[in-house]
C-alpha atoms as a PDB file:
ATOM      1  CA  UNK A   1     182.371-114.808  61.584  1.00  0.00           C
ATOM      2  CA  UNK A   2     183.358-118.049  60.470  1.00  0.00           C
ATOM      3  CA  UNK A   3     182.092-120.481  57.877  1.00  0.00           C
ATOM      4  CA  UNK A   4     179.399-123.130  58.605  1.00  0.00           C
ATOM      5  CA  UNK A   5     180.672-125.444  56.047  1.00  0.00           C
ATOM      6  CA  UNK A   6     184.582-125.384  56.323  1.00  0.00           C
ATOM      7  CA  UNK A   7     184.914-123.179  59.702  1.00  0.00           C
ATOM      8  CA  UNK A   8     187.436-120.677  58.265  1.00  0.00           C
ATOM      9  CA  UNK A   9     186.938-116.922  58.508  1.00  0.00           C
ATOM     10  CA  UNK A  10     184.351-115.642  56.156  1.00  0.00           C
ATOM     11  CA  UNK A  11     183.406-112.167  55.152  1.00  0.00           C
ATOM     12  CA  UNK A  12     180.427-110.012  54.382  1.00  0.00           C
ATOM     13  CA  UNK A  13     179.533-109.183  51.071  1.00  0.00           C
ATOM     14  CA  UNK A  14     176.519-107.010  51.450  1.00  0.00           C
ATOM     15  CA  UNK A  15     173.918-106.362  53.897  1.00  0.00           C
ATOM     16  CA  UNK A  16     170.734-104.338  54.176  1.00  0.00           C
ATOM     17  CA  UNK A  17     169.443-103.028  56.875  1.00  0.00           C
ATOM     18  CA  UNK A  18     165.136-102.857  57.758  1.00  0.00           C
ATOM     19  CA  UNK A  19     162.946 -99.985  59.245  1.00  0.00           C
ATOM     20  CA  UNK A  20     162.770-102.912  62.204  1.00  0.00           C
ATOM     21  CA  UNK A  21     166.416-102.313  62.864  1.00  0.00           C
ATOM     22  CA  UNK A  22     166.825-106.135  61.622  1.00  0.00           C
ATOM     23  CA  UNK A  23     170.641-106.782  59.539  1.00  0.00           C
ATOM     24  CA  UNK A  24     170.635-109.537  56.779  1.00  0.00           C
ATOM     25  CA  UNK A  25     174.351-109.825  55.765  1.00  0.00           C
ATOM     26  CA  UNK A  26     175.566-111.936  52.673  1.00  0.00           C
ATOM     27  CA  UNK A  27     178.376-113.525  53.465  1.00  0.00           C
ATOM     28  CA  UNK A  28     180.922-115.518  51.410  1.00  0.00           C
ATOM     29  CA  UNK A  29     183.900-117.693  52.568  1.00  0.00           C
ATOM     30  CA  UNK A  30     187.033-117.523  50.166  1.00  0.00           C
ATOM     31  CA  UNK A  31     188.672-120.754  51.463  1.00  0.00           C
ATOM     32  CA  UNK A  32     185.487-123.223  50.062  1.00  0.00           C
ATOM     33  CA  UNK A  33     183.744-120.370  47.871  1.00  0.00           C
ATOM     34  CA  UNK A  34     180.219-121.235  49.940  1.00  0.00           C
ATOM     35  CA  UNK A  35     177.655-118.139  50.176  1.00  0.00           C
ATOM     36  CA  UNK A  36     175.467-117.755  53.254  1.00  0.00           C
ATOM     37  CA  UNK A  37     173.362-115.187  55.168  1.00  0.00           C
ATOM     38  CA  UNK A  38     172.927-114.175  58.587  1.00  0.00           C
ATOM     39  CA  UNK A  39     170.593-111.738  60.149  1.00  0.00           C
ATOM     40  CA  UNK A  40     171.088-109.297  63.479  1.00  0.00           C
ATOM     41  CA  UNK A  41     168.200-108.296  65.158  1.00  0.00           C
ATOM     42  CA  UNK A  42     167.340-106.334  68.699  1.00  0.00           C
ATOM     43  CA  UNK A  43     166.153-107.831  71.733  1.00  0.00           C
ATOM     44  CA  UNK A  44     163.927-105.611  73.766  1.00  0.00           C
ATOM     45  CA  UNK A  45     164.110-107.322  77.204  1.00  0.00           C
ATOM     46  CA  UNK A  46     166.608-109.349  78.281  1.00  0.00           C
ATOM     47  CA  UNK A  47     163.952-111.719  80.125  1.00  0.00           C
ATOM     48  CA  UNK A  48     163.145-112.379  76.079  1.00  0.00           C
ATOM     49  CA  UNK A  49     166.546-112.867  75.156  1.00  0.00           C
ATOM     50  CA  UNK A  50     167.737-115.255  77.973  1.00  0.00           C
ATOM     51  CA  UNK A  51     164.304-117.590  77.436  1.00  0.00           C
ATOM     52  CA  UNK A  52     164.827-117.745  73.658  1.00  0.00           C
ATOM     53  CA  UNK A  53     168.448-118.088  73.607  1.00  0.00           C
ATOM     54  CA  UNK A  54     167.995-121.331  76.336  1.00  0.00           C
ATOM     55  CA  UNK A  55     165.550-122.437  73.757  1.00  0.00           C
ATOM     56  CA  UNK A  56     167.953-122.017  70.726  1.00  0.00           C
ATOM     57  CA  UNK A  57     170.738-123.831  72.557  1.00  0.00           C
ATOM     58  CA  UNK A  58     168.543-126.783  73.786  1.00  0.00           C
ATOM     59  CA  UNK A  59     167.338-126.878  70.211  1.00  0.00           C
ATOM     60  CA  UNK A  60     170.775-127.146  68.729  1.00  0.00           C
ATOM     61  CA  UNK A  61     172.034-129.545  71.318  1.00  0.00           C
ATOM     62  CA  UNK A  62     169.357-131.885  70.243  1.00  0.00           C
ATOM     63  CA  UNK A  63     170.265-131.292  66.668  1.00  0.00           C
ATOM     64  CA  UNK A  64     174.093-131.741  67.020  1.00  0.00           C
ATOM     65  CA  UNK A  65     175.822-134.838  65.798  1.00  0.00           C
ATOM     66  CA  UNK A  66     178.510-136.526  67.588  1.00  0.00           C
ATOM     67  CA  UNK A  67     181.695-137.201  66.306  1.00  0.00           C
ATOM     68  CA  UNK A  68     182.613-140.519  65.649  1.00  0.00           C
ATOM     69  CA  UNK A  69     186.431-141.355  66.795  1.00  0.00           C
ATOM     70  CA  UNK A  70     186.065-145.072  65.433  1.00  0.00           C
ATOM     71  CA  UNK A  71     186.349-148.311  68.127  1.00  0.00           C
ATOM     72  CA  UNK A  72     188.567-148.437  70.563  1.00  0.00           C
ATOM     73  CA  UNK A  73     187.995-152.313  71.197  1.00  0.00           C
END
């Protein structure tokens, strides 16, 4: 997995593990010393997964800045 921040490789700290079968992972990046967490979780159908993952990425298109490469004129 790689850092949000700086996009270098980042690695897990500690994680725990619920009854739910849910993963939260503490994760650290050593390049720019930022801490962050994920979390895993399970998908029962895959109806449910492909409708909330089309959601997620229309979401985080919306959400996404673009890049600014300055005036060509």
């Amino acid at each position: 997995m790689n850092c949000p921040k700086c996009g270098r490789p980042a690695g897990q700290i500690d994680h725990v593990e619920t009854p739910e079968k849910e993963m939260y992972r503490e994760r650290y990046c050593p390049s720019c010393k930022h801490k962050f967490y994920t979390i895993e979780f399970e998908v029962e159908s895959n109806a449910q997964f492909k409708k909330e993952w089309n959601k997620h990425k229309k979401r985080k298109a919306k959400i996404t800045p673009i890049k600014d490469y300055g005036s060509r004129y």
